[in-house]
C-alpha atoms as a PDB file:
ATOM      1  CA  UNK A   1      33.308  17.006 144.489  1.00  0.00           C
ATOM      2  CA  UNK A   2      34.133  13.815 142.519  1.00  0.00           C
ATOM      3  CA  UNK A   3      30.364  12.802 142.297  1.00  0.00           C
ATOM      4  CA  UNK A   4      29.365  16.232 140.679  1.00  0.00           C
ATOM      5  CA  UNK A   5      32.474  15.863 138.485  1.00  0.00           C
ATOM      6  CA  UNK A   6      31.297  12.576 137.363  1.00  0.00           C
ATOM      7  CA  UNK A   7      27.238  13.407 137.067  1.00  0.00           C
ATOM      8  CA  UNK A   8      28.460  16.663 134.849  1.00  0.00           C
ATOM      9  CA  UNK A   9      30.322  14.098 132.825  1.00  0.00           C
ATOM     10  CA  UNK A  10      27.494  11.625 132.368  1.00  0.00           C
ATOM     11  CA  UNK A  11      25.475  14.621 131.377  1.00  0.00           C
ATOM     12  CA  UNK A  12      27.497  15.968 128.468  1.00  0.00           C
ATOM     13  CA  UNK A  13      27.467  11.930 127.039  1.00  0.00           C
ATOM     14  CA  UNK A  14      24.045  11.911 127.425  1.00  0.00           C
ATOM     15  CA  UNK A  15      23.330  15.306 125.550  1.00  0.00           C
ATOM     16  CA  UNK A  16      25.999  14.145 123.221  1.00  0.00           C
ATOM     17  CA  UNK A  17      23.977  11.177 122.401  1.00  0.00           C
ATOM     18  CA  UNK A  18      20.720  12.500 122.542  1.00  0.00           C
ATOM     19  CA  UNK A  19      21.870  15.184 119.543  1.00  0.00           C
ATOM     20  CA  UNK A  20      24.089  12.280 117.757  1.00  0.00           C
ATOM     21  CA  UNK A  21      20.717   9.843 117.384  1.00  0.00           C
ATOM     22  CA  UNK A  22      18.707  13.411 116.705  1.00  0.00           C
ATOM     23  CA  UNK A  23      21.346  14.265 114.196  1.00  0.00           C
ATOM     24  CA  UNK A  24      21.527  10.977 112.692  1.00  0.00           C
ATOM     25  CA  UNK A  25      17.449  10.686 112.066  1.00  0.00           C
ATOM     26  CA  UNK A  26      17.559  14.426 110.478  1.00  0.00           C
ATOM     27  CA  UNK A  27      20.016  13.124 107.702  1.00  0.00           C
ATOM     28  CA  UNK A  28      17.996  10.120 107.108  1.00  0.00           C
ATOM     29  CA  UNK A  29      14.182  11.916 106.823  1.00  0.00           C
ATOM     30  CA  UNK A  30      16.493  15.113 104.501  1.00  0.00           C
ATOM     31  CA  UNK A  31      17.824  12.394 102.392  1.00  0.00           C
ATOM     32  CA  UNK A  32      14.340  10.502 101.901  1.00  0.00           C
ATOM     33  CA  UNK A  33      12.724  13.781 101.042  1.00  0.00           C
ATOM     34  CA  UNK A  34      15.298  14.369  98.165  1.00  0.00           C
ATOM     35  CA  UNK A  35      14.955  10.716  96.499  1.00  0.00           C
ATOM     36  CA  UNK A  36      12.525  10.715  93.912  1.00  0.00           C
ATOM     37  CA  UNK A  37       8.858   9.011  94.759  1.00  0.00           C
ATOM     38  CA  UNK A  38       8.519   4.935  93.391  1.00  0.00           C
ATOM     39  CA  UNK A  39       5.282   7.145  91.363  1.00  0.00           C
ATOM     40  CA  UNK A  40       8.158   9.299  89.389  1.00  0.00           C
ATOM     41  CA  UNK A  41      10.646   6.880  88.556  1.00  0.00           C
ATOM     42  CA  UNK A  42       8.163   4.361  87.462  1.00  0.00           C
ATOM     43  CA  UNK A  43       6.415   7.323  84.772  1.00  0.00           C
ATOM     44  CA  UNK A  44      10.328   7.919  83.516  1.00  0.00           C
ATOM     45  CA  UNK A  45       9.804   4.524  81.694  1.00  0.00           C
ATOM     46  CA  UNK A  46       7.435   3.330  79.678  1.00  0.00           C
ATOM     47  CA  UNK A  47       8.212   0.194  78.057  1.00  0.00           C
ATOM     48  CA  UNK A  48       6.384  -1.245  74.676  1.00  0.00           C
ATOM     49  CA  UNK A  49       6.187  -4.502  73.103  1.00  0.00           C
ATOM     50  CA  UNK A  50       6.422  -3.930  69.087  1.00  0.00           C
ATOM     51  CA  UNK A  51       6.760  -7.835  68.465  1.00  0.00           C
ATOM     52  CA  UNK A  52       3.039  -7.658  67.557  1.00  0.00           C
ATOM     53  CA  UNK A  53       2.779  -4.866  65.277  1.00  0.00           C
ATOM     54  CA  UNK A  54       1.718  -5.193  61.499  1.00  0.00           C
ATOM     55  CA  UNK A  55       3.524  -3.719  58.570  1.00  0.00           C
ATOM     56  CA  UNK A  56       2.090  -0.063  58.101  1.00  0.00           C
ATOM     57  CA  UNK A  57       0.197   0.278  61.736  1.00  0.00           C
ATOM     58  CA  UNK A  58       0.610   2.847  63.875  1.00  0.00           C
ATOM     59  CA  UNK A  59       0.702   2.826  67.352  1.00  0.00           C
ATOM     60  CA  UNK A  60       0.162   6.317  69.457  1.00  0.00           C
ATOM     61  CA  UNK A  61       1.241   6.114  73.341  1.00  0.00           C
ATOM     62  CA  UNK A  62       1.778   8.112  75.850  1.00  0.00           C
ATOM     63  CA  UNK A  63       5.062   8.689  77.659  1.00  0.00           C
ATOM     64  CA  UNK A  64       5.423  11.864  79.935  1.00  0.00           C
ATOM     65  CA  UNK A  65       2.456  13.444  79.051  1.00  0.00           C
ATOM     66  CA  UNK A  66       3.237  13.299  75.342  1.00  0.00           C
ATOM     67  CA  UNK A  67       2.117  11.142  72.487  1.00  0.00           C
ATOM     68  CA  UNK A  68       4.593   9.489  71.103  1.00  0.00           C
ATOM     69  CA  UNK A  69       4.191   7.793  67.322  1.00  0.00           C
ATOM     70  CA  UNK A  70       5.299   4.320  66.588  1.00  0.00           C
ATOM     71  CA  UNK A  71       5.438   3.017  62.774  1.00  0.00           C
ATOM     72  CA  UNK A  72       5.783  -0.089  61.835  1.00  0.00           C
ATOM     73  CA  UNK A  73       7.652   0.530  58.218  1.00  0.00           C
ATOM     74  CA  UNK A  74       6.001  -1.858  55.118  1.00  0.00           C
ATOM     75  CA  UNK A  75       8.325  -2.444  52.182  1.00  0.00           C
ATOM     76  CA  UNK A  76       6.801   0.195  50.263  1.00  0.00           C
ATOM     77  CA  UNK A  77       7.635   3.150  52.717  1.00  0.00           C
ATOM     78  CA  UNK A  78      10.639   4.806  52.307  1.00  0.00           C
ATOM     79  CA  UNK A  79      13.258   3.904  55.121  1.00  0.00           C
ATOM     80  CA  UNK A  80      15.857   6.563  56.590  1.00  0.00           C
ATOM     81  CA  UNK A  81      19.181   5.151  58.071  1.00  0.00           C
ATOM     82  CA  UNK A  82      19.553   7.867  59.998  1.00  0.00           C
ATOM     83  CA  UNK A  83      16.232   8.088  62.078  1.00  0.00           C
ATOM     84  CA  UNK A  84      14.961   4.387  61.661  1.00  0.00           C
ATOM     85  CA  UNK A  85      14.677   2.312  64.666  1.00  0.00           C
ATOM     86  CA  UNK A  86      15.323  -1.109  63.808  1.00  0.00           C
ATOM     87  CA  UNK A  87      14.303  -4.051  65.650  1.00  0.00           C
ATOM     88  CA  UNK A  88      14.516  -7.785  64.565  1.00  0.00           C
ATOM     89  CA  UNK A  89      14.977  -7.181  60.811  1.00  0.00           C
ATOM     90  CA  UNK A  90      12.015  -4.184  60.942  1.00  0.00           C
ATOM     91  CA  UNK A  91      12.071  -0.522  60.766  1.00  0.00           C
ATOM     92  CA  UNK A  92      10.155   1.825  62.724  1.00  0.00           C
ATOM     93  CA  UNK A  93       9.445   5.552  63.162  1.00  0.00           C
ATOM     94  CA  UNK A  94      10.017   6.641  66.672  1.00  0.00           C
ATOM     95  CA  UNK A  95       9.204  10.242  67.500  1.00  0.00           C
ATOM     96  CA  UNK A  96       7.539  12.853  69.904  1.00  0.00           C
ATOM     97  CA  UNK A  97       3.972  13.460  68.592  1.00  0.00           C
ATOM     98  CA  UNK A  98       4.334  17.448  68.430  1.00  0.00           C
ATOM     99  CA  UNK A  99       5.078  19.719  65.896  1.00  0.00           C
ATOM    100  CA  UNK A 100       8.258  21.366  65.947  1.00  0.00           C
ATOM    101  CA  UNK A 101       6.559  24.853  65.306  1.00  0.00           C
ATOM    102  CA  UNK A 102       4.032  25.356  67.805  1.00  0.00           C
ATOM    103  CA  UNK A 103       3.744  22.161  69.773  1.00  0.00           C
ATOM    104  CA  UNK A 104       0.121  20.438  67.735  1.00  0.00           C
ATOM    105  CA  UNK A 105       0.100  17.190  67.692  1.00  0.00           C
ATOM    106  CA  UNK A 106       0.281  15.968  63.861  1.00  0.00           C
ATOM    107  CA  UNK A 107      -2.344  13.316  62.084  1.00  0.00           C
ATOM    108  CA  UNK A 108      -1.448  10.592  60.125  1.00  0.00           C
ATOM    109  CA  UNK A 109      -2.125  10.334  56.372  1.00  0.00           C
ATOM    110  CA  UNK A 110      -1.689   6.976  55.499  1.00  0.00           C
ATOM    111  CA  UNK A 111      -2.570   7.418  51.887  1.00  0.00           C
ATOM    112  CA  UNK A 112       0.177  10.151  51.793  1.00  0.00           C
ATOM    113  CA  UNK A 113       2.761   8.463  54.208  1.00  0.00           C
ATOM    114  CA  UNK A 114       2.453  12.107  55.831  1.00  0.00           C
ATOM    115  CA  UNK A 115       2.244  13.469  59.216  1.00  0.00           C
ATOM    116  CA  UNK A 116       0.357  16.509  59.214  1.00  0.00           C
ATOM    117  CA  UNK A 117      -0.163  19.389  60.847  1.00  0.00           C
ATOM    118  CA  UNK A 118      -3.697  20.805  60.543  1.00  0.00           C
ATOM    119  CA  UNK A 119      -3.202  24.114  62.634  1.00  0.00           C
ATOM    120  CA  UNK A 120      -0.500  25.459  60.354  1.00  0.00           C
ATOM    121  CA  UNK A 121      -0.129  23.258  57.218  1.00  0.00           C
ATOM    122  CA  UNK A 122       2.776  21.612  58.107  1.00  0.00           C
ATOM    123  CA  UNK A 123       4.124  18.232  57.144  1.00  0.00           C
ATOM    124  CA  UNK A 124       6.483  15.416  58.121  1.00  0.00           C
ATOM    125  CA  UNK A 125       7.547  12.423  55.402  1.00  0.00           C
ATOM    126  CA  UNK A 126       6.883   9.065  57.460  1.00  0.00           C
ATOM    127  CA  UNK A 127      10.507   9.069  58.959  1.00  0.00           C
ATOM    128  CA  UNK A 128       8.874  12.517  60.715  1.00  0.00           C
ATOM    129  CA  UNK A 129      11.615  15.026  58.701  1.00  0.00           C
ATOM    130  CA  UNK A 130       9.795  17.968  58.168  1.00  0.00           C
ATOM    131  CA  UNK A 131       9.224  18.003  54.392  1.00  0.00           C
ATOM    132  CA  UNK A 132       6.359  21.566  54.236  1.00  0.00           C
ATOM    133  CA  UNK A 133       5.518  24.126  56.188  1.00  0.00           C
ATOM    134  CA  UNK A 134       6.842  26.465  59.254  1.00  0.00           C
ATOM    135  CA  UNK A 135       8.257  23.372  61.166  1.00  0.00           C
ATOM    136  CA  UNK A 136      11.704  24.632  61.356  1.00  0.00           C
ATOM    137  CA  UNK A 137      12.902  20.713  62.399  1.00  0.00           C
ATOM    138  CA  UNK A 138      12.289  17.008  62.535  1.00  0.00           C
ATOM    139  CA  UNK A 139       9.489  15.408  64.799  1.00  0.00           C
ATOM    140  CA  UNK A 140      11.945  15.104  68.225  1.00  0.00           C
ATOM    141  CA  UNK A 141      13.167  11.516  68.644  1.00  0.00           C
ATOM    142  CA  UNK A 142      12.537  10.519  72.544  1.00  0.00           C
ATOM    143  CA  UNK A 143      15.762   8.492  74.241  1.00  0.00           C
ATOM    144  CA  UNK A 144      14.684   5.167  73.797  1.00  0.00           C
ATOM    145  CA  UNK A 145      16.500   1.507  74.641  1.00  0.00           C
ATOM    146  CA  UNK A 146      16.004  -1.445  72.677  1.00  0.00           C
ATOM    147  CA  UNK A 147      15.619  -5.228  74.943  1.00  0.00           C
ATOM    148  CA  UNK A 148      14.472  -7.767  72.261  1.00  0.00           C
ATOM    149  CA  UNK A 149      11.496  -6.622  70.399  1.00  0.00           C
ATOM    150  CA  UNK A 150      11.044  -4.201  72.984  1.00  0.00           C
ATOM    151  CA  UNK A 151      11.652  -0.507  73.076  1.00  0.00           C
ATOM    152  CA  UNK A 152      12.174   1.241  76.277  1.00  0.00           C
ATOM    153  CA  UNK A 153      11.076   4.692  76.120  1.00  0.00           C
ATOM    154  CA  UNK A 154      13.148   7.448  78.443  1.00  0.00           C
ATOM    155  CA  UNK A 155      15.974   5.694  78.769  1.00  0.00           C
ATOM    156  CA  UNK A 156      19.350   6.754  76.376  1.00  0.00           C
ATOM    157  CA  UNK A 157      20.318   3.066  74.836  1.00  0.00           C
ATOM    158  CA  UNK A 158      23.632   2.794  72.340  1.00  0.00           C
ATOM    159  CA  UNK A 159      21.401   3.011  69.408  1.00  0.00           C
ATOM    160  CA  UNK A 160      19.708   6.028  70.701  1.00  0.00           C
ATOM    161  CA  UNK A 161      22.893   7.830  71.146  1.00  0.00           C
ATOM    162  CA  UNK A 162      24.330   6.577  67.893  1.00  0.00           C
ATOM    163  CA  UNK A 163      21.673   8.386  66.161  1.00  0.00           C
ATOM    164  CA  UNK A 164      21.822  11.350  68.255  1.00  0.00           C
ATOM    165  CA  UNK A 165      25.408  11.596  67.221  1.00  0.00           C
ATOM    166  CA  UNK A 166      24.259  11.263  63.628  1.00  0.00           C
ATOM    167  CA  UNK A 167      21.794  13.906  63.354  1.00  0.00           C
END
């Protein structure tokens, strides 16, 4: 009786640690499958050097599927405290490429310092504040960082939330 005692014993441990191992492999694979993929956190960031930019150029890239603008502000353009990015003594425009009424994506007038809309006639001033038209807002301002003379794009840096809080 003591050896079927014992051999019932060693059973349940065994089936214990069978399910323990099983268990513990389940909570690893669930927990890989909810991290996001190396492919998705690397397309949250896009990060652009501006240290070579000329007074007056702009620069279109894309972050998230969406164009973003980058101008590099000459003397003569207007500057706006409130929406200018500023990086080593220079201001830039930093927005979201789409129009705030239906989603086109705007052309630059550098003649006019204007961004405009050609489905619907409307415009932005260079600082992207809507200025004519049906856009019933600003170009959007994407979170952005700032590491030297380089902006971060998708990632909320103090000056990003300073102007956030100033809008």
């Amino acid at each position: 009786m003591a050896i079927s005692e014992s051999r019932r014993s060693f059973m349940g441990f065994a089936f214990g640690a069978v399910a323990a191992v099983g268990g513990a492999f389940s909570l690893v694979a669930m927990k890989k499958t909810w991290d996001p993929l190396p492919s998705v956190k690397a397309a949250g960031f896009t990060t652009v050097d501006l240290s070579s930019m000329q007074d007056g150029e702009l620069r279109t890239i894309e972050w998230r599927k969406k164009p973003i603008f980058i101008l590099k502000k000459a003397a003569d353009m207007t500057k706006d405290s409130k929406r200018d990015v500023v990086i080593d003594n220079a201001s830039y425009t930093v927005v979201i490429g789409l129009c705030t009424h239906l989603g086109c994506i705007p052309a630059y007038a550098p003649s006019e310092q204007l961004f405009k809309c050609a489905c619907h006639g409307g415009e932005f001033d260079i600082s992207g504040v809507n200025v004519f038209g049906p856009p019933p807002r600003p170009l959007d301002i994407p979170p952005f960082k700032i590491e030297g003379t380089k902006l971060v794009l998708g990632e909320e840096g103090p000056e990003y939330q300073k102007m956030v809080a100033e809008a």
